[in-house]
PDB file of N, CA and C in Angstrom:
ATOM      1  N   UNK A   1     131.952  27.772 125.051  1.00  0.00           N
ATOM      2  CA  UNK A   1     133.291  27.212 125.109  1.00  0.00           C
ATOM      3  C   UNK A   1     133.790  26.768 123.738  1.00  0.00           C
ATOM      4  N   UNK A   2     133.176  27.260 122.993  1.00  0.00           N
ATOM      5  CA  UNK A   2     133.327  26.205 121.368  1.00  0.00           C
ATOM      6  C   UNK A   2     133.758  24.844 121.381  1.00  0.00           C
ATOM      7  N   UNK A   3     133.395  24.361 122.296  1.00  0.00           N
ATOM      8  CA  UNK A   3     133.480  22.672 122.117  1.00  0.00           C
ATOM      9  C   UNK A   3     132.018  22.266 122.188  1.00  0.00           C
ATOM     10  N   UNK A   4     132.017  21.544 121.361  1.00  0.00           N
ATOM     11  CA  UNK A   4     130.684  20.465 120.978  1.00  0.00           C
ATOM     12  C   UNK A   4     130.321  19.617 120.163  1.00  0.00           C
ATOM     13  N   UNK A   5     129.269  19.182 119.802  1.00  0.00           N
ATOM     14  CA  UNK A   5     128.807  17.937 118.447  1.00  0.00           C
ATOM     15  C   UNK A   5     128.223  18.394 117.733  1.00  0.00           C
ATOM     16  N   UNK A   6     128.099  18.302 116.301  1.00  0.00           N
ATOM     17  CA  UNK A   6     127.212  18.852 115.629  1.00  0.00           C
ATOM     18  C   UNK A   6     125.885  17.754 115.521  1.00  0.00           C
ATOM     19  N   UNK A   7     124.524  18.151 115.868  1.00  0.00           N
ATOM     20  CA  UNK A   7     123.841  17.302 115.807  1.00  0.00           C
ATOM     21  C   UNK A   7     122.174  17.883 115.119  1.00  0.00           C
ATOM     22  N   UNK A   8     122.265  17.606 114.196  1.00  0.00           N
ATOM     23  CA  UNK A   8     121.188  18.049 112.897  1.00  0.00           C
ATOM     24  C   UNK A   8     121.249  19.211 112.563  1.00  0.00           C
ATOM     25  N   UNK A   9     122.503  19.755 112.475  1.00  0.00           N
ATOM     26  CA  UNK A   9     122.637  21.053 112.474  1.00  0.00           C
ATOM     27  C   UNK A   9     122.476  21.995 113.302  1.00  0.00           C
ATOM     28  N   UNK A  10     122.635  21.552 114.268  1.00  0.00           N
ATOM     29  CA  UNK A  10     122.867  22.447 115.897  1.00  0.00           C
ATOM     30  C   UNK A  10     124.155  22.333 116.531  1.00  0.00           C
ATOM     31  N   UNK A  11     125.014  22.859 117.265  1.00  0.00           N
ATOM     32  CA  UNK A  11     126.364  22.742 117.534  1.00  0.00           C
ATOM     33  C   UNK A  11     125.629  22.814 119.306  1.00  0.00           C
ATOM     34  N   UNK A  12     126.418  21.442 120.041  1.00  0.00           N
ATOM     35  CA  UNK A  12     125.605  21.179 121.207  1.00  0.00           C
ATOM     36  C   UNK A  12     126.951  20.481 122.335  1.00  0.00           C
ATOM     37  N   UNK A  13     126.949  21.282 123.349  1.00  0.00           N
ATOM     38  CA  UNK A  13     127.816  20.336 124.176  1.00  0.00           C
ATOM     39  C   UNK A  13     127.306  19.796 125.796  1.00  0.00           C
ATOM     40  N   UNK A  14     125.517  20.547 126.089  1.00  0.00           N
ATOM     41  CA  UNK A  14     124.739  19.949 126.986  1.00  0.00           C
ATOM     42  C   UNK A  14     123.369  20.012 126.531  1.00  0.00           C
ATOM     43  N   UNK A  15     123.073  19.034 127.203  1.00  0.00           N
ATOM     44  CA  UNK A  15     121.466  18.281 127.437  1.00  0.00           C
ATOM     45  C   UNK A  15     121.485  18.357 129.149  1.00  0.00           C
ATOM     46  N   UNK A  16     120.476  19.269 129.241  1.00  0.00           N
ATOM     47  CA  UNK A  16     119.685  18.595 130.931  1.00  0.00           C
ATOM     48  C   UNK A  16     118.509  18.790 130.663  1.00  0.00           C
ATOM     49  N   UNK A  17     118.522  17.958 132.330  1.00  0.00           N
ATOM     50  CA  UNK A  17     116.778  17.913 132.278  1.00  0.00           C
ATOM     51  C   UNK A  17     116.717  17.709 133.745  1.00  0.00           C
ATOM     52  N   UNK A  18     116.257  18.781 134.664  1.00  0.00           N
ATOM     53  CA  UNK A  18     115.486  18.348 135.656  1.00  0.00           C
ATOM     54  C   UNK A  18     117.284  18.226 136.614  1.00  0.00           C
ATOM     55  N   UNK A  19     117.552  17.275 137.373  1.00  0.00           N
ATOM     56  CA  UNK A  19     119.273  16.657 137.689  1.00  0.00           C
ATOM     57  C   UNK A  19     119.847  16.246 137.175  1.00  0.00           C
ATOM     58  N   UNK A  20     119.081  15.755 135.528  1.00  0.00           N
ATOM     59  CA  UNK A  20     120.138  15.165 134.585  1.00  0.00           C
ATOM     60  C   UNK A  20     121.195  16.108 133.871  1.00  0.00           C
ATOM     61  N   UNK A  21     121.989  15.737 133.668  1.00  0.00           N
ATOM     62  CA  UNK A  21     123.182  16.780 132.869  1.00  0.00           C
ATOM     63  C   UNK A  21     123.179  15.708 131.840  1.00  0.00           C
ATOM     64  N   UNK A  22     123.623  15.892 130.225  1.00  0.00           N
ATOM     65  CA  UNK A  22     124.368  15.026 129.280  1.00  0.00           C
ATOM     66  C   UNK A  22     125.582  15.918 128.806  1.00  0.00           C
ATOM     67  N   UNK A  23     126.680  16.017 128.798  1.00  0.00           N
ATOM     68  CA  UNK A  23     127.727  16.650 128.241  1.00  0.00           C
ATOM     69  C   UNK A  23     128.026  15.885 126.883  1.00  0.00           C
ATOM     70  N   UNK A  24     128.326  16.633 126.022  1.00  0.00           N
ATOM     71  CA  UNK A  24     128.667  15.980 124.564  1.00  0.00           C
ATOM     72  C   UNK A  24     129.998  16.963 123.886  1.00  0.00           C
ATOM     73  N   UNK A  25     130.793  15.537 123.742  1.00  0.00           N
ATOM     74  CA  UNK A  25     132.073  16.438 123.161  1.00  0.00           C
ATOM     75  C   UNK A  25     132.558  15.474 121.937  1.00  0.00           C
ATOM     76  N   UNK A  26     133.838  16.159 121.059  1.00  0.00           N
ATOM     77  CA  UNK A  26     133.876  15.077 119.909  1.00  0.00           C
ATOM     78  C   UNK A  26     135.190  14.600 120.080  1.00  0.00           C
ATOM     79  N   UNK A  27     135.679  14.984 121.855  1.00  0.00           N
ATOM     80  CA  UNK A  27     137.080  14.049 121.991  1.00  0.00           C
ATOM     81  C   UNK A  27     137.500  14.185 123.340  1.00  0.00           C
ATOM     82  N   UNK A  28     138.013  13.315 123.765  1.00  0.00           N
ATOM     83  CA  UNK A  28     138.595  12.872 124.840  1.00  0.00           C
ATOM     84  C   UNK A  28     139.076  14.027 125.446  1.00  0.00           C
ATOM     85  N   UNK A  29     139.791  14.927 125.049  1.00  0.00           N
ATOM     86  CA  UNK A  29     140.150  16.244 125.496  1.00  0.00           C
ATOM     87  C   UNK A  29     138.805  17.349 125.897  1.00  0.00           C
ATOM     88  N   UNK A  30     138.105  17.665 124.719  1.00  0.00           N
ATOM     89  CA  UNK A  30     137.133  18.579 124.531  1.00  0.00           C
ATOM     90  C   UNK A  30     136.206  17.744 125.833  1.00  0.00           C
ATOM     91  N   UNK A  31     136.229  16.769 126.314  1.00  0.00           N
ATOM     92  CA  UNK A  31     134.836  16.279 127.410  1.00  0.00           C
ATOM     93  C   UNK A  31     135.217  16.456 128.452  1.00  0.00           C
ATOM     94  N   UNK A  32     136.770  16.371 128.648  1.00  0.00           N
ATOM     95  CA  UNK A  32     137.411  16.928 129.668  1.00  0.00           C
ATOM     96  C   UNK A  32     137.644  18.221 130.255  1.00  0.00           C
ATOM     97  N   UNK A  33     138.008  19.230 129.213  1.00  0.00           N
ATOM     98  CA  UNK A  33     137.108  20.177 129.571  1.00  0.00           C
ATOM     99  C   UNK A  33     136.095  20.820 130.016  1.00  0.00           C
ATOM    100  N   UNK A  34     135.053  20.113 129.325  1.00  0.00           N
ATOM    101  CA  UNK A  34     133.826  20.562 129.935  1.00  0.00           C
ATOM    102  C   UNK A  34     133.468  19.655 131.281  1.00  0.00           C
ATOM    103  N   UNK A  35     133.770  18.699 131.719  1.00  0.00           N
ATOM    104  CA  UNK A  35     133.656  18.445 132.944  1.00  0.00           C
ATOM    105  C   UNK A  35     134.052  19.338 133.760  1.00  0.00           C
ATOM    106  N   UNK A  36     135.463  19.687 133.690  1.00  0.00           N
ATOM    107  CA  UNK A  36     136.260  20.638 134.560  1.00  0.00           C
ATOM    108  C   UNK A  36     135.538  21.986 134.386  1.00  0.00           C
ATOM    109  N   UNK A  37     134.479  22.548 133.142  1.00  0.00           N
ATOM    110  CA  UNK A  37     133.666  23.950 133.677  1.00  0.00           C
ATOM    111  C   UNK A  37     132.555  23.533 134.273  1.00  0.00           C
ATOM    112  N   UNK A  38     131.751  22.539 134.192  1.00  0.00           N
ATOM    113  CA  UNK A  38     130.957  21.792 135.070  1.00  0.00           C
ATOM    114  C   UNK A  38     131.085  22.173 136.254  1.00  0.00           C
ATOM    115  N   UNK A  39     132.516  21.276 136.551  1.00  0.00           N
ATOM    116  CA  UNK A  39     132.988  21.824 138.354  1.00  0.00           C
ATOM    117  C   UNK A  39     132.882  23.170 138.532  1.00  0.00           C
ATOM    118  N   UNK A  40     133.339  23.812 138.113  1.00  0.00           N
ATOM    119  CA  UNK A  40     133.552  25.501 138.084  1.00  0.00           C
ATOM    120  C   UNK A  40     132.236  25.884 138.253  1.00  0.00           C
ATOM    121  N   UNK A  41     131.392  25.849 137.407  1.00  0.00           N
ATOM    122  CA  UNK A  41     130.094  26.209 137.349  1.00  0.00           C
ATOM    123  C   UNK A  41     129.210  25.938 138.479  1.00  0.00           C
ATOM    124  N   UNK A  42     129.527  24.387 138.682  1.00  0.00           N
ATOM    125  CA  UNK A  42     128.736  23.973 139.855  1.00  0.00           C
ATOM    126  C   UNK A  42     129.160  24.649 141.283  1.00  0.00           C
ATOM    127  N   UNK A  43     130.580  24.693 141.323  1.00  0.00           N
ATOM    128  CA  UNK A  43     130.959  25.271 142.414  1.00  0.00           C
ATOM    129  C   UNK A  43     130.843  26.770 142.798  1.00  0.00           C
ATOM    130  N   UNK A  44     130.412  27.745 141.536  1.00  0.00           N
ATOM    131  CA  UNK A  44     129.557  28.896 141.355  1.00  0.00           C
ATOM    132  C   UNK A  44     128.564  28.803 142.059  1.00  0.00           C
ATOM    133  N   UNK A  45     127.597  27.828 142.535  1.00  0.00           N
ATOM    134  CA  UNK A  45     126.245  27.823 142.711  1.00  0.00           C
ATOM    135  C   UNK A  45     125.990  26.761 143.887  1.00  0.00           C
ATOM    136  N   UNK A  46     127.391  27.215 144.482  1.00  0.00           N
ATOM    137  CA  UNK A  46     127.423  25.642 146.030  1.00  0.00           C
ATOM    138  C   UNK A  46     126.719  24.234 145.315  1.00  0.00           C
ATOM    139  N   UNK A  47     127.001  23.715 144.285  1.00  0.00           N
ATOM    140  CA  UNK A  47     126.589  22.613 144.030  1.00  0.00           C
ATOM    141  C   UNK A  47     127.812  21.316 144.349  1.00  0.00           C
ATOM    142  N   UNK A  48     127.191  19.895 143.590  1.00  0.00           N
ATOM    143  CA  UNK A  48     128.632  18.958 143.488  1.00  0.00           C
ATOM    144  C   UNK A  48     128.030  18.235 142.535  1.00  0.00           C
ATOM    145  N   UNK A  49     128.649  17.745 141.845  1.00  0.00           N
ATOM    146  CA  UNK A  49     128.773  16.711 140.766  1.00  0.00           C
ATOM    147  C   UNK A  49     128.515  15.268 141.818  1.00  0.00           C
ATOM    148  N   UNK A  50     127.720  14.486 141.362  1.00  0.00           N
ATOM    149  CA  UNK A  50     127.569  12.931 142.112  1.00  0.00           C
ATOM    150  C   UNK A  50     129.171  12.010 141.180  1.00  0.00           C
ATOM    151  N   UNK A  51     129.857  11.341 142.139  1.00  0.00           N
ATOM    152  CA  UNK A  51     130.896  10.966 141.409  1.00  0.00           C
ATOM    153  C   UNK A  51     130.353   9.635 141.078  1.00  0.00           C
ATOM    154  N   UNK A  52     129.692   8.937 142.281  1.00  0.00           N
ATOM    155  CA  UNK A  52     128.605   7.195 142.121  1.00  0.00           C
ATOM    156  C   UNK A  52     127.738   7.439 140.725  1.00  0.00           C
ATOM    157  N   UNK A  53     127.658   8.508 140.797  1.00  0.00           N
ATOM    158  CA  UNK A  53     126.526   8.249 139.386  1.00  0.00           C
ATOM    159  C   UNK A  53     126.325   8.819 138.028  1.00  0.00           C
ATOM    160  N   UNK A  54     127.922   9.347 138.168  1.00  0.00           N
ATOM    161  CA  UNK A  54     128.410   9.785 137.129  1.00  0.00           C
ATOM    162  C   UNK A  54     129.811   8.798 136.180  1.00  0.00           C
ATOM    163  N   UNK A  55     128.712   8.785 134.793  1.00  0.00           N
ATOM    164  CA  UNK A  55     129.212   7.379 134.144  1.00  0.00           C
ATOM    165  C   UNK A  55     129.754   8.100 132.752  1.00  0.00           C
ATOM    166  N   UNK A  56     130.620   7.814 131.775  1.00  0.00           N
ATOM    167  CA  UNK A  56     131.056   8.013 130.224  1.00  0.00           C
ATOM    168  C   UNK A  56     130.542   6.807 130.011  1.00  0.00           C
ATOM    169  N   UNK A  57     130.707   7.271 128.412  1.00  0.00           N
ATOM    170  CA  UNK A  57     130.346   6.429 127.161  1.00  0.00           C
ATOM    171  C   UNK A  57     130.763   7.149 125.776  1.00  0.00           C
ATOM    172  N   UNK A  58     130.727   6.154 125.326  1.00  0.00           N
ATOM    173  CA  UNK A  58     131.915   6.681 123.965  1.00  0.00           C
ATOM    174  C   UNK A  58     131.089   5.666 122.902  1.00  0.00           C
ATOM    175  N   UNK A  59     130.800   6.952 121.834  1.00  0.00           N
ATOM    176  CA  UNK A  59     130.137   6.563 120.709  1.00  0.00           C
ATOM    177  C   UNK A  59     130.783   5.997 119.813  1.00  0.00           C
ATOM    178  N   UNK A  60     131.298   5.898 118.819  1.00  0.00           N
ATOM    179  CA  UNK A  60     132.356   5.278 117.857  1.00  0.00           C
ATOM    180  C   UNK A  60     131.656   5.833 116.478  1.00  0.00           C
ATOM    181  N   UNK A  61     132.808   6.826 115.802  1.00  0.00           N
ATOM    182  CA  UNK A  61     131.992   7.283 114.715  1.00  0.00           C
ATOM    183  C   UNK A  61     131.527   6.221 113.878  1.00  0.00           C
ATOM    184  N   UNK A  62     130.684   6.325 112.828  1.00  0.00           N
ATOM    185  CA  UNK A  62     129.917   5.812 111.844  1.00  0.00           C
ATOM    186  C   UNK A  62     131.166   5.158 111.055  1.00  0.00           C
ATOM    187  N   UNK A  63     132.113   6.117 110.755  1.00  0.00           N
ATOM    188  CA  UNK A  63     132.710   5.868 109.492  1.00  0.00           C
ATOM    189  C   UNK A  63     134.375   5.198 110.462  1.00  0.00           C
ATOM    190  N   UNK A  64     134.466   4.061 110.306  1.00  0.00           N
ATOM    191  CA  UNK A  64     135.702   3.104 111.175  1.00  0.00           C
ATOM    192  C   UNK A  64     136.925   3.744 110.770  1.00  0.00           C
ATOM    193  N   UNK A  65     137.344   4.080 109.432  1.00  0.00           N
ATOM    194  CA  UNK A  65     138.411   4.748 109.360  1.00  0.00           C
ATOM    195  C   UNK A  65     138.752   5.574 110.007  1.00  0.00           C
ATOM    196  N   UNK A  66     137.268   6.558 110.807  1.00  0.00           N
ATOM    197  CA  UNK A  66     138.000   7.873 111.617  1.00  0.00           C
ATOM    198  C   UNK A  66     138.340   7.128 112.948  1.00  0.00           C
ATOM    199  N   UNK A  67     138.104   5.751 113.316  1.00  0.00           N
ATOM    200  CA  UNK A  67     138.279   5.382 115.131  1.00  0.00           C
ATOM    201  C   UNK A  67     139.894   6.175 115.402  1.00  0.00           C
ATOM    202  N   UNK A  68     140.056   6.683 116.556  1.00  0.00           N
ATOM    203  CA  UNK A  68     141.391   6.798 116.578  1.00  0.00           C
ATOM    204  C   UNK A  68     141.978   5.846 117.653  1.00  0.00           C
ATOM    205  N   UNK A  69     141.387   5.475 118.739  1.00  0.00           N
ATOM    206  CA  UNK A  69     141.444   4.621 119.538  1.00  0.00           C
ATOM    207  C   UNK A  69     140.596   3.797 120.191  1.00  0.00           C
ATOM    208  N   UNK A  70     140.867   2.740 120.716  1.00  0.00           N
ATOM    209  CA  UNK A  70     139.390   1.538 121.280  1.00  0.00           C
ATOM    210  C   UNK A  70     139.552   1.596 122.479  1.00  0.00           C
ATOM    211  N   UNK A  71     140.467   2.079 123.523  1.00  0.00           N
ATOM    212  CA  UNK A  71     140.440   2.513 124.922  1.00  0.00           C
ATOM    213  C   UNK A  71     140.880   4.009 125.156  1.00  0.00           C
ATOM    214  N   UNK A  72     140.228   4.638 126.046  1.00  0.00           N
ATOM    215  CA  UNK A  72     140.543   5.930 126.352  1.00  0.00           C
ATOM    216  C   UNK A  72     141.004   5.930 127.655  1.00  0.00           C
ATOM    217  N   UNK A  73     141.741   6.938 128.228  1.00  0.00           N
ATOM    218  CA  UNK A  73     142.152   7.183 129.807  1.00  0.00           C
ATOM    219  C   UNK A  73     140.798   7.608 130.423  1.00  0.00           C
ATOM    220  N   UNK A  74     140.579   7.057 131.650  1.00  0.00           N
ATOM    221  CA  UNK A  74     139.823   7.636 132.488  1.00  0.00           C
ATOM    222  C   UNK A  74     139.412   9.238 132.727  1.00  0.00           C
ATOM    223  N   UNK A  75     138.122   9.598 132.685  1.00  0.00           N
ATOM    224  CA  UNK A  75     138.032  11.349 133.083  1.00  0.00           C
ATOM    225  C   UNK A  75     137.936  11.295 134.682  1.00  0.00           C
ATOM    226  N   UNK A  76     138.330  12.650 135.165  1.00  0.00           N
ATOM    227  CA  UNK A  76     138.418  12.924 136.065  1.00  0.00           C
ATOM    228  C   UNK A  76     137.450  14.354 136.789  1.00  0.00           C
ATOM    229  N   UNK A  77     136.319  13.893 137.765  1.00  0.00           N
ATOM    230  CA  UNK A  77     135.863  14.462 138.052  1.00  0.00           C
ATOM    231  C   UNK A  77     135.564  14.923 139.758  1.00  0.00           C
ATOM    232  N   UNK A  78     136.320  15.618 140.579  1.00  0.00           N
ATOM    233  CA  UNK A  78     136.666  16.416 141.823  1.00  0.00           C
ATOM    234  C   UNK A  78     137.504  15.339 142.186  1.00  0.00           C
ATOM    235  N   UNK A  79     138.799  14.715 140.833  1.00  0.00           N
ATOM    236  CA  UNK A  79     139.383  14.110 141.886  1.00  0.00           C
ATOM    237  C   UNK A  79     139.359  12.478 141.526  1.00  0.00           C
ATOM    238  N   UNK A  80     137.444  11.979 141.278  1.00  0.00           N
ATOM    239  CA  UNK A  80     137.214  10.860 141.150  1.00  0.00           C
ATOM    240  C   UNK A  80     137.513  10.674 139.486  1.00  0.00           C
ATOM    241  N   UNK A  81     138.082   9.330 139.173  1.00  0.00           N
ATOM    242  CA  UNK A  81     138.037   8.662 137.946  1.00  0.00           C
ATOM    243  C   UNK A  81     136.839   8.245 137.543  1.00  0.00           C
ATOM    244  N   UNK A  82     136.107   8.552 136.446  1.00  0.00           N
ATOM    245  CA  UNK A  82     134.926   8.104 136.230  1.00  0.00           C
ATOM    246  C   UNK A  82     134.465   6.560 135.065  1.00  0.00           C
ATOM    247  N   UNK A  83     133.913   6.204 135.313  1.00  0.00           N
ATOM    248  CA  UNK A  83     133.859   4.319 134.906  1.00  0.00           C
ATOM    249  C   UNK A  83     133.091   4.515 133.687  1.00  0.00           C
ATOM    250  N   UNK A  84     133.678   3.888 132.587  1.00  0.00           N
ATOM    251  CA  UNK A  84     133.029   4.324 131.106  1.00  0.00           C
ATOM    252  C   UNK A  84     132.110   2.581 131.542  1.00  0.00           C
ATOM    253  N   UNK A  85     131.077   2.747 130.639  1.00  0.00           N
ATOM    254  CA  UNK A  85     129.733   1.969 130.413  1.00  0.00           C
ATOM    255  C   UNK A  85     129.294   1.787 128.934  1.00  0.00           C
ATOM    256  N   UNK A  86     128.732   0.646 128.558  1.00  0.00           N
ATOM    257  CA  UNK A  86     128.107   0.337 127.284  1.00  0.00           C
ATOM    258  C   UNK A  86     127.270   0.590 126.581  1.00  0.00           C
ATOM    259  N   UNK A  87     126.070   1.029 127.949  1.00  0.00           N
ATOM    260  CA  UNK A  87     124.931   1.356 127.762  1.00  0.00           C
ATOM    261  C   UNK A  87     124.575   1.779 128.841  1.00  0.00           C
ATOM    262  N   UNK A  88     123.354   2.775 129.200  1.00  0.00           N
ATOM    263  CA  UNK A  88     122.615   3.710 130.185  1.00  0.00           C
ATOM    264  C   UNK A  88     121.775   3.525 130.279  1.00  0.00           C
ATOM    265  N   UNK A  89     120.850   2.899 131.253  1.00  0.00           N
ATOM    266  CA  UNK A  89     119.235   2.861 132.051  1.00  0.00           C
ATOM    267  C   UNK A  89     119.344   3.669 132.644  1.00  0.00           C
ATOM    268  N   UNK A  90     118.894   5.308 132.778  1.00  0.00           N
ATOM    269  CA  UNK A  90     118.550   6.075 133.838  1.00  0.00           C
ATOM    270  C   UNK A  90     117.997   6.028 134.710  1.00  0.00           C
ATOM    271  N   UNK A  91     116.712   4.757 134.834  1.00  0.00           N
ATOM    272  CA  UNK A  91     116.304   4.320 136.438  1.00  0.00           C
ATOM    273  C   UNK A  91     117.195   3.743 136.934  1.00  0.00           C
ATOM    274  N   UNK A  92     118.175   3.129 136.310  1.00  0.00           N
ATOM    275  CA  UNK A  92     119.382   2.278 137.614  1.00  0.00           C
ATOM    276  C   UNK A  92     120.076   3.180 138.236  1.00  0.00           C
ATOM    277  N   UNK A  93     119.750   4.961 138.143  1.00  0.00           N
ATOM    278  CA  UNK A  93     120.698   5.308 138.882  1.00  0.00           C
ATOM    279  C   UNK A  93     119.515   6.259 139.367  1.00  0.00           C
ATOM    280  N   UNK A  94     118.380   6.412 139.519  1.00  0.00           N
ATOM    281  CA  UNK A  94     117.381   7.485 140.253  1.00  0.00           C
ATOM    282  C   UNK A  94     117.917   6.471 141.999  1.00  0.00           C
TER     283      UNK A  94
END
């Protein structure tokens, strides 16, 4: 999809593992996207996205001059608005 992060010199817009998915994008638009091929994809393969346990988080670049904003609109996934978070324990949601 050419959307992704560059991360040690790899251009990356998923991580899974096992039921985990991580999507990585470098903007509010570009993550939105890939949620919405997510759906597509999943719905390729009779799957569903969990909407309860599907959370954002938003990194804040390094360098403050690039912030462009300190609140973002909600993503939307089959529908559901999804609840941005501070931080992630993956046992709080097994």
């Amino acid at each position: 999809m050419k959307i992704g992060c560059n991360i040690g010199g790899m251009f990356m817009n998923i991580l899974a593992y096992a039921d985990d998915v991580v999507l990585l994008a470098p903007s509010w638009f570009a993550l939105q996207q890939l949620i919405d091929a997510l759906v597509c994809g999943a719905c390729d393969i009779d799957m569903q996205c969990n909407t309860n346990k599907t959370v954002c988080m938003v990194f804040p670049p390094k360098d403050k001059r690039k912030i462009v904003a300190s609140a973002f609109p909600g993503f939307v996934l089959n529908g559901a608005t999804l609840k941005y978070v501070s931080e992630f324990i993956s046992w709080a949601y097994d």
